[in-house]
N, C-alpha and C. Protein backbone atom coordinates (compact mmCIF):
# COMPACT_ATOMS: atom_id res chain seq x y z
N UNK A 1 106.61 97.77 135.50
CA UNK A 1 106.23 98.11 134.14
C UNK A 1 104.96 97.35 133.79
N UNK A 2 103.84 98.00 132.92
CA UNK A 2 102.86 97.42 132.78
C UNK A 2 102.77 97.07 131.15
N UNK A 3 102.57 96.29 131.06
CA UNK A 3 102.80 95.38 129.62
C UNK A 3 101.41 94.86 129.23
N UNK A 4 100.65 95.13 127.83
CA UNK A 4 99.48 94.80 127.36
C UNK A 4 99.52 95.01 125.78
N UNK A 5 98.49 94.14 125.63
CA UNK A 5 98.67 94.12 123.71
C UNK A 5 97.27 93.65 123.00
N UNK A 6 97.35 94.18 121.94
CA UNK A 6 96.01 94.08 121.00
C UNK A 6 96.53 93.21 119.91
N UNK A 7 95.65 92.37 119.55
CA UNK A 7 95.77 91.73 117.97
C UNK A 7 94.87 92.35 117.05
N UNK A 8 95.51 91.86 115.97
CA UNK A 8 94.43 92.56 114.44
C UNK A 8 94.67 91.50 113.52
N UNK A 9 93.68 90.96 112.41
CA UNK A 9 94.46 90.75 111.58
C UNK A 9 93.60 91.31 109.96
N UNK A 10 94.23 91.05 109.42
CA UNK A 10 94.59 91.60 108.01
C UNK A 10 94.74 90.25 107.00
N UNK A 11 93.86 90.05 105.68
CA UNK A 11 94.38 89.86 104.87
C UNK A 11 95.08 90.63 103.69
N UNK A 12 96.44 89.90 102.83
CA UNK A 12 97.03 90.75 102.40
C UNK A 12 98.00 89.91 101.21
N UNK A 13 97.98 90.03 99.81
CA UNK A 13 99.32 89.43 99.17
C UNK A 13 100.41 90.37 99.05
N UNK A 14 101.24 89.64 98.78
CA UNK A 14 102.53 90.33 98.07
C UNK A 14 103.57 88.85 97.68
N UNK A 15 104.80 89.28 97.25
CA UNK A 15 105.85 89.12 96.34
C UNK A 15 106.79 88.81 96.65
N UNK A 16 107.95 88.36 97.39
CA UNK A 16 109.61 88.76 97.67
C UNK A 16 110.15 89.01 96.56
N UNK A 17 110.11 89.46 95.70
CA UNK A 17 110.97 89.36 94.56
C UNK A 17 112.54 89.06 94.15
N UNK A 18 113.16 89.15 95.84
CA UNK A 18 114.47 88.52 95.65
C UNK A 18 114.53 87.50 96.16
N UNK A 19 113.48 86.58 96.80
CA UNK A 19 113.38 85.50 97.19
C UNK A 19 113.80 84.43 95.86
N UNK A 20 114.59 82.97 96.33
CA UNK A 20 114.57 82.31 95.23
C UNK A 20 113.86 80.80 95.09
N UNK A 21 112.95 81.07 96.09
CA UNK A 21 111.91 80.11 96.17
C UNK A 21 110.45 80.17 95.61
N UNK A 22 109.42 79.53 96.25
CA UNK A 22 108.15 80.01 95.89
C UNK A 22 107.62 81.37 95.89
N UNK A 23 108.07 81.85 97.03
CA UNK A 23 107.25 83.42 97.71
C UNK A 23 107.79 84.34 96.64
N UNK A 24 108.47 84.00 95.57
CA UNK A 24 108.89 85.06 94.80
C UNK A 24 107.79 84.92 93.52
N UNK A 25 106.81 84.15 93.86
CA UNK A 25 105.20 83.95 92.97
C UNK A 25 104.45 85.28 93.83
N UNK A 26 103.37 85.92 93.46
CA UNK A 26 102.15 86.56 93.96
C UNK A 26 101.42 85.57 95.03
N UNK A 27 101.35 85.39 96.08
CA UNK A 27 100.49 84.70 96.99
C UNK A 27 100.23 85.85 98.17
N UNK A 28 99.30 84.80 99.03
CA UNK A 28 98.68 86.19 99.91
C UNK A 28 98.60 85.49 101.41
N UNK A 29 98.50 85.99 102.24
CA UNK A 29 98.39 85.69 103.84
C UNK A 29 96.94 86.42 104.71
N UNK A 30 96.34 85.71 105.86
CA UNK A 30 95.79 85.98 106.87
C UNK A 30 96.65 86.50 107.89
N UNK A 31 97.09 87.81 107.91
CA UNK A 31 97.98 87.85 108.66
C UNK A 31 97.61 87.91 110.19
N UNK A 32 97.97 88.06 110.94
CA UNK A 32 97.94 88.17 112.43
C UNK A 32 98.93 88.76 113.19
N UNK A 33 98.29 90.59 113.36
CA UNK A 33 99.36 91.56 114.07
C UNK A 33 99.13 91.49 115.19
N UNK A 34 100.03 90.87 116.37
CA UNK A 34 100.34 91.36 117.75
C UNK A 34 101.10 92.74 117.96
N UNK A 35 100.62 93.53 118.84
CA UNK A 35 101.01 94.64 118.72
C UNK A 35 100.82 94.93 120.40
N UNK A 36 102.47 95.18 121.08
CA UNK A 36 102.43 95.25 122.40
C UNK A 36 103.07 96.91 122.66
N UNK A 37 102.66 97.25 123.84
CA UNK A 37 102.99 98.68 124.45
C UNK A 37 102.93 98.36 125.91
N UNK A 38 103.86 99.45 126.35
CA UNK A 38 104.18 99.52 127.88
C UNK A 38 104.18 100.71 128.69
N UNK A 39 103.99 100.58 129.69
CA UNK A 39 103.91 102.07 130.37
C UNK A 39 104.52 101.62 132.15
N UNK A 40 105.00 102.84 132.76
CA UNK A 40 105.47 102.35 134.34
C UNK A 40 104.33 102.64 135.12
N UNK A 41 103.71 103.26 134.64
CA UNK A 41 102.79 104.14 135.31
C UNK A 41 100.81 104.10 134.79
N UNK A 42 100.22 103.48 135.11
CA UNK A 42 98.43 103.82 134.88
C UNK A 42 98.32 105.45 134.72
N UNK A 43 97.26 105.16 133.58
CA UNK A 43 96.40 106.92 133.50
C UNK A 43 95.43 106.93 134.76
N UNK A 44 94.64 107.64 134.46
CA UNK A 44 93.81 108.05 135.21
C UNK A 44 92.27 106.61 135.33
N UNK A 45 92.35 106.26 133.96
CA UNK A 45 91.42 104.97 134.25
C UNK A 45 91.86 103.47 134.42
N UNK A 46 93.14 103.72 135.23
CA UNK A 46 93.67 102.65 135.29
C UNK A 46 93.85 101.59 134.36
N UNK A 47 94.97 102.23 133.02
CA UNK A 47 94.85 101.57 131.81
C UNK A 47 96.43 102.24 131.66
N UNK A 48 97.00 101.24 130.80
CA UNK A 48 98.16 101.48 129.80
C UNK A 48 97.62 102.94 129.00
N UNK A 49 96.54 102.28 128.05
CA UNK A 49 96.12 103.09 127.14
C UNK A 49 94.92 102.59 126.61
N UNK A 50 93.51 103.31 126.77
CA UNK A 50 92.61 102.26 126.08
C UNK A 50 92.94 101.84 124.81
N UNK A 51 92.25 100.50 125.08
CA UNK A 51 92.63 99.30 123.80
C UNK A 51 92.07 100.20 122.32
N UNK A 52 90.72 100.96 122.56
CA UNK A 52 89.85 101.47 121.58
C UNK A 52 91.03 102.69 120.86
N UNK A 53 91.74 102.85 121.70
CA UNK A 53 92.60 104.29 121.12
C UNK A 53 93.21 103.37 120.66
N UNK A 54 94.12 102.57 120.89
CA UNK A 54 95.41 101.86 120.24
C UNK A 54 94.69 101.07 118.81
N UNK A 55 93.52 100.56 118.95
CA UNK A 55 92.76 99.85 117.43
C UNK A 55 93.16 101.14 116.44
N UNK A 56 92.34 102.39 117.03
CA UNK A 56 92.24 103.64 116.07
C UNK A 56 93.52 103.69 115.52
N UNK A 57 94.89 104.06 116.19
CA UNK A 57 96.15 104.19 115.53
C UNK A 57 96.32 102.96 114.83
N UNK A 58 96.38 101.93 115.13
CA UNK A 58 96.57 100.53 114.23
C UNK A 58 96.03 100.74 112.78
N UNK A 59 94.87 100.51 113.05
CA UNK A 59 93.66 100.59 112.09
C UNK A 59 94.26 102.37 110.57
N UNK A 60 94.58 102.82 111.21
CA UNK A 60 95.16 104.08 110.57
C UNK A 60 96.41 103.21 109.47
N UNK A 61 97.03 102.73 109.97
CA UNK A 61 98.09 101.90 109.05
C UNK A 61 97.69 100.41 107.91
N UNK A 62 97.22 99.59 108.96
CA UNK A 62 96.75 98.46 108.30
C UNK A 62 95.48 99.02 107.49
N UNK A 63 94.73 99.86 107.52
CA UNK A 63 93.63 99.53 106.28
C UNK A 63 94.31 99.93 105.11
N UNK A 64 95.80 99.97 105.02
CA UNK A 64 96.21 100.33 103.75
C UNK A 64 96.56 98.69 103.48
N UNK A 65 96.93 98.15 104.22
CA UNK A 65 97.14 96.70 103.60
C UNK A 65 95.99 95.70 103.81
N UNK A 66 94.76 95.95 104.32
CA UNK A 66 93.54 95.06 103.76
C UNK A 66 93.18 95.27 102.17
N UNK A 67 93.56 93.63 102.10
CA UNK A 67 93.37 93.31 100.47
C UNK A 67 93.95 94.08 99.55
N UNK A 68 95.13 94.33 99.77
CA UNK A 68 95.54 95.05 99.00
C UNK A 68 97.09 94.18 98.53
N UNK A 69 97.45 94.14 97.20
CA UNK A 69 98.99 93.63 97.29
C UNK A 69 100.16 94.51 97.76
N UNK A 70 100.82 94.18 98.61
CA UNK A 70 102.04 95.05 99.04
C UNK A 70 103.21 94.54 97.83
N UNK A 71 103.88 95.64 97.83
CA UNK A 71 104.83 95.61 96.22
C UNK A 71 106.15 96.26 97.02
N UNK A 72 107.52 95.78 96.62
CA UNK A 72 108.12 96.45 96.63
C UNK A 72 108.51 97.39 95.46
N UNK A 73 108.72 98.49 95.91
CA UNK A 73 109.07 99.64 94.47
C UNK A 73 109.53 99.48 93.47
N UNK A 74 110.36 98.54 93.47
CA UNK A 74 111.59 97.76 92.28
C UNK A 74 110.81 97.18 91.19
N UNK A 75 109.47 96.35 92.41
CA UNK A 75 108.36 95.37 91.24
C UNK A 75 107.30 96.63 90.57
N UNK A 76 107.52 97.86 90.45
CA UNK A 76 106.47 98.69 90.44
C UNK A 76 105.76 98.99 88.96
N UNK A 77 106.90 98.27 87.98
CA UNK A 77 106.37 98.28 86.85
C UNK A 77 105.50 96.94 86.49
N UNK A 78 105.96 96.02 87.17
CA UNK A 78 105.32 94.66 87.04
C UNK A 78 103.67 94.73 87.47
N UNK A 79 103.23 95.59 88.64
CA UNK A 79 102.67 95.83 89.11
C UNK A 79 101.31 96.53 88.03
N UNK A 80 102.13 97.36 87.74
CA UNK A 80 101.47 98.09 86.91
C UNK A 80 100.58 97.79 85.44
N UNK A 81 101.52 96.90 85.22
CA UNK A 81 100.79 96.02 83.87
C UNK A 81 99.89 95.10 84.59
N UNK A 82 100.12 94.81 85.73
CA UNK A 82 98.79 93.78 86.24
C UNK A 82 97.93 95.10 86.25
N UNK A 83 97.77 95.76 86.83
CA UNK A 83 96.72 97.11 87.11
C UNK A 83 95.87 97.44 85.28
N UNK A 84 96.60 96.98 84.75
CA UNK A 84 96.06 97.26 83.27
C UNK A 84 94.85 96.11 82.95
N UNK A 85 95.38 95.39 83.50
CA UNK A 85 94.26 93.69 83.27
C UNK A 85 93.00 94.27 84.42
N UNK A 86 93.93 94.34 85.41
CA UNK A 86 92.92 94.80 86.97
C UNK A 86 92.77 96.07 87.26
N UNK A 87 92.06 97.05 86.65
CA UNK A 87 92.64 97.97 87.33
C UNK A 87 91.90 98.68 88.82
N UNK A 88 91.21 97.95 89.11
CA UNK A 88 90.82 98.39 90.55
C UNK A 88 91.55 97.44 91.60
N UNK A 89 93.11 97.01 90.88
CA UNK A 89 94.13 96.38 91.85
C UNK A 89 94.29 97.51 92.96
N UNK A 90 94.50 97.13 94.51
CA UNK A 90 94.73 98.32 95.43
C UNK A 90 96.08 97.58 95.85
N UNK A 91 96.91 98.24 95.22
CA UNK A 91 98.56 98.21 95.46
C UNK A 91 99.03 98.97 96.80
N UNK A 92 99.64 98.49 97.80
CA UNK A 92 100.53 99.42 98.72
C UNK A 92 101.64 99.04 98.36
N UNK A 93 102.43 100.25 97.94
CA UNK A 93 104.06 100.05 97.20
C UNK A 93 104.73 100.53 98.91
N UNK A 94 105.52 99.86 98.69
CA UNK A 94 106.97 100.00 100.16
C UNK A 94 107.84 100.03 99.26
N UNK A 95 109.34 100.51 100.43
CA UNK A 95 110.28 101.37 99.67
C UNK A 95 111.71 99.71 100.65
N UNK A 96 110.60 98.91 100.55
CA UNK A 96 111.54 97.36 100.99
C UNK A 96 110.89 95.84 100.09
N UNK A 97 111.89 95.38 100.73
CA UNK A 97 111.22 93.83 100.58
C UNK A 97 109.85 93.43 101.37
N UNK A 98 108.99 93.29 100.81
CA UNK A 98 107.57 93.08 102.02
C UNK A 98 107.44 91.91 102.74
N UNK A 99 108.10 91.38 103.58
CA UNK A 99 108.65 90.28 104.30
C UNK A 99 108.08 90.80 106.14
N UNK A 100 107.69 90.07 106.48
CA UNK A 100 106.82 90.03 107.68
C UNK A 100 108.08 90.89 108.46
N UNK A 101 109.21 90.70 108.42
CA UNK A 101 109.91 91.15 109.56
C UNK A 101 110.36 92.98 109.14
N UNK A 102 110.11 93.08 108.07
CA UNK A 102 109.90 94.67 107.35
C UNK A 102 108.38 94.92 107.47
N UNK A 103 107.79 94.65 107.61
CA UNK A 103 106.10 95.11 108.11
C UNK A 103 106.04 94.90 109.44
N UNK A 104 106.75 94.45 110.17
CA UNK A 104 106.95 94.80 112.24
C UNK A 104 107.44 95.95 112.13
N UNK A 105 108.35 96.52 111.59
CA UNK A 105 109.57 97.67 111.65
C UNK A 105 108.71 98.26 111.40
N UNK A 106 108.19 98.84 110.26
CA UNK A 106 107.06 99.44 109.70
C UNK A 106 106.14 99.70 110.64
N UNK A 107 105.28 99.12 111.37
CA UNK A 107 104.13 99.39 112.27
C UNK A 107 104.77 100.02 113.37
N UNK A 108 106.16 99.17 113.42
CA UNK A 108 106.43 99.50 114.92
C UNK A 108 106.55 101.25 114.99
N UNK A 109 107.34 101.41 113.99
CA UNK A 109 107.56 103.16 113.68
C UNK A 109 106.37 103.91 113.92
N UNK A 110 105.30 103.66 113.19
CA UNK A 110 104.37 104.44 112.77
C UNK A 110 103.84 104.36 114.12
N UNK A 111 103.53 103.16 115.09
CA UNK A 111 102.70 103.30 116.29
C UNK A 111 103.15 104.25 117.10
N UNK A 112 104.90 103.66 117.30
CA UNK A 112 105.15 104.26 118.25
C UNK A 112 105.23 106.32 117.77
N UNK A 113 104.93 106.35 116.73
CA UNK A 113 104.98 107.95 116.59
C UNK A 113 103.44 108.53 116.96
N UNK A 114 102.77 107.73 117.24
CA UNK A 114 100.98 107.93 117.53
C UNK A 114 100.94 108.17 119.07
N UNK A 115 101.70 107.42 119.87
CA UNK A 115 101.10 106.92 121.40
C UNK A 115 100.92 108.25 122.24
N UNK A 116 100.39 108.12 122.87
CA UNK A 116 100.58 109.12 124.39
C UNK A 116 101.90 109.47 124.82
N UNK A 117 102.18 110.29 125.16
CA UNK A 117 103.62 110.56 125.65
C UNK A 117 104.04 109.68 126.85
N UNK A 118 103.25 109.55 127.97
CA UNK A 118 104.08 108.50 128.79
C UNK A 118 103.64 107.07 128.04
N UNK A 119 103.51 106.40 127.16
CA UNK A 119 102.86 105.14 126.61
C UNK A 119 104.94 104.63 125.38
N UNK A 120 104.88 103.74 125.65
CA UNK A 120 106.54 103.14 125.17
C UNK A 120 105.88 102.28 123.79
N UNK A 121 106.17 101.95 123.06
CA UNK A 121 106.52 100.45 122.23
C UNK A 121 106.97 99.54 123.16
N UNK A 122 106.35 98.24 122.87
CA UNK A 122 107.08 97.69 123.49
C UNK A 122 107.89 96.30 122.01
N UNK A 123 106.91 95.85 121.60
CA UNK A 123 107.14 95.30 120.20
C UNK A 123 105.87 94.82 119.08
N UNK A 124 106.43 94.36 118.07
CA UNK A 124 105.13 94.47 117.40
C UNK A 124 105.85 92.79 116.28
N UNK A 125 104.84 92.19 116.28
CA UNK A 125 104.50 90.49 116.16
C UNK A 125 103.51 90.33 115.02
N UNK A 126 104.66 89.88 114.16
CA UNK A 126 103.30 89.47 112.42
C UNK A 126 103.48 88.09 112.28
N UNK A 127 102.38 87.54 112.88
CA UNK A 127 102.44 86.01 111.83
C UNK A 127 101.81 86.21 110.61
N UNK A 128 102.70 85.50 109.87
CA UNK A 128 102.60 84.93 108.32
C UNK A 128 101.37 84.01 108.23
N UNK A 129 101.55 82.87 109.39
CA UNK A 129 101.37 81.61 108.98
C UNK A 129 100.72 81.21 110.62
N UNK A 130 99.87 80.24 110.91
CA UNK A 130 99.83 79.68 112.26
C UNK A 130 101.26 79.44 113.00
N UNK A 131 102.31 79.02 112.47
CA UNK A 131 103.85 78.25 112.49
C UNK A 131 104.65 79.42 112.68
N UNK A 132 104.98 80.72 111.77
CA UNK A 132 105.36 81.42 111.55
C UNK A 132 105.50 83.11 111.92
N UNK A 133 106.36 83.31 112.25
CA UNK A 133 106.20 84.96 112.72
C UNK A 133 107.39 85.79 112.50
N UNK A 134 107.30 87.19 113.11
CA UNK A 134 108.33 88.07 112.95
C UNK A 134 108.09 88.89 113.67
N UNK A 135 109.16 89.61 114.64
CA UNK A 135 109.57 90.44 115.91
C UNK A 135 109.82 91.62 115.86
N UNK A 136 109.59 92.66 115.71
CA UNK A 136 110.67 93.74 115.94
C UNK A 136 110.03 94.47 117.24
N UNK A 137 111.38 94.62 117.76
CA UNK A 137 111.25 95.75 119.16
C UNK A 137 112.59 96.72 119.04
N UNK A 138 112.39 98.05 119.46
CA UNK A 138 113.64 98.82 119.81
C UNK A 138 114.71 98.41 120.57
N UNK A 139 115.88 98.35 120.35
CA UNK A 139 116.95 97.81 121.35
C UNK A 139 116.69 99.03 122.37
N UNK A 140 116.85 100.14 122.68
CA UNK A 140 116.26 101.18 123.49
C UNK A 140 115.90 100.40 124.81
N UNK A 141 115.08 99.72 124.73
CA UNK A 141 114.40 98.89 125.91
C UNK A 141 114.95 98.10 126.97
């Protein structure tokens, strides 16, 4: 199996809103997406998949969360009265808690519905923080 991966990163705030600590304030992150794929088999240019194709699908998802606050739907009125003060706020509303390990799930979906047909998920890696991260891969694997 051949195993390879691209990073990206993204800045981005958001909220937990059911958090009962700090993170349930507006703050924001440098995030840092690892984003891995696998294949058994080379194409024709002896590649998984060029890296330049896999940016393009990435890049298709994350420029919705450069600089933008991610909201969950629940906060959507809260949101909204900030948009009245700001209103060239660029909100991405999710239908979750916006917690690093719900934005792996998230990418992971969307990539893996992009790839080449012989090209797998393999998993997809958000640090928060230098310290900090979050995993998701298909049990499938």
């Amino acid at each position: 199996m051949y195993k390879v991966s691209k990073e990206f990163s993204v800045a981005m705030g958001h909220r937990l809103s059911l958090h009962q600590g700090l993170c349930s304030n507006f703050h924001g992150h440098n995030y840092k997406i690892i984003v891995g794929i696998q294949c058994g088999m080379l194409n024709k240019n002896g590649m998984v998949m060029d890296f330049s194709d896999l940016k393009h699908i990435v890049n298709e998802k994350i420029i919705h969360y450069d600089h933008a606050l991610m909201i969950n739907i629940k906060d959507l009125p809260v949101a909204k009265k900030m948009q009245e003060v700001l209103p060239d706020l660029k909100l991405y509303i999710v239908p979750y808690e916006p917690t690093a390990e719900n934005m792996a799930k998230e990418l992971y979906i969307f990539i893996k519905s992009k790839l080449p047909a012989l090209v797998d998920m393999d998993y997809v890696t958000i640090y928060e923080t230098d310290t900090s991260k979050a995993t998701y891969m298909d049990d499938d694997y």
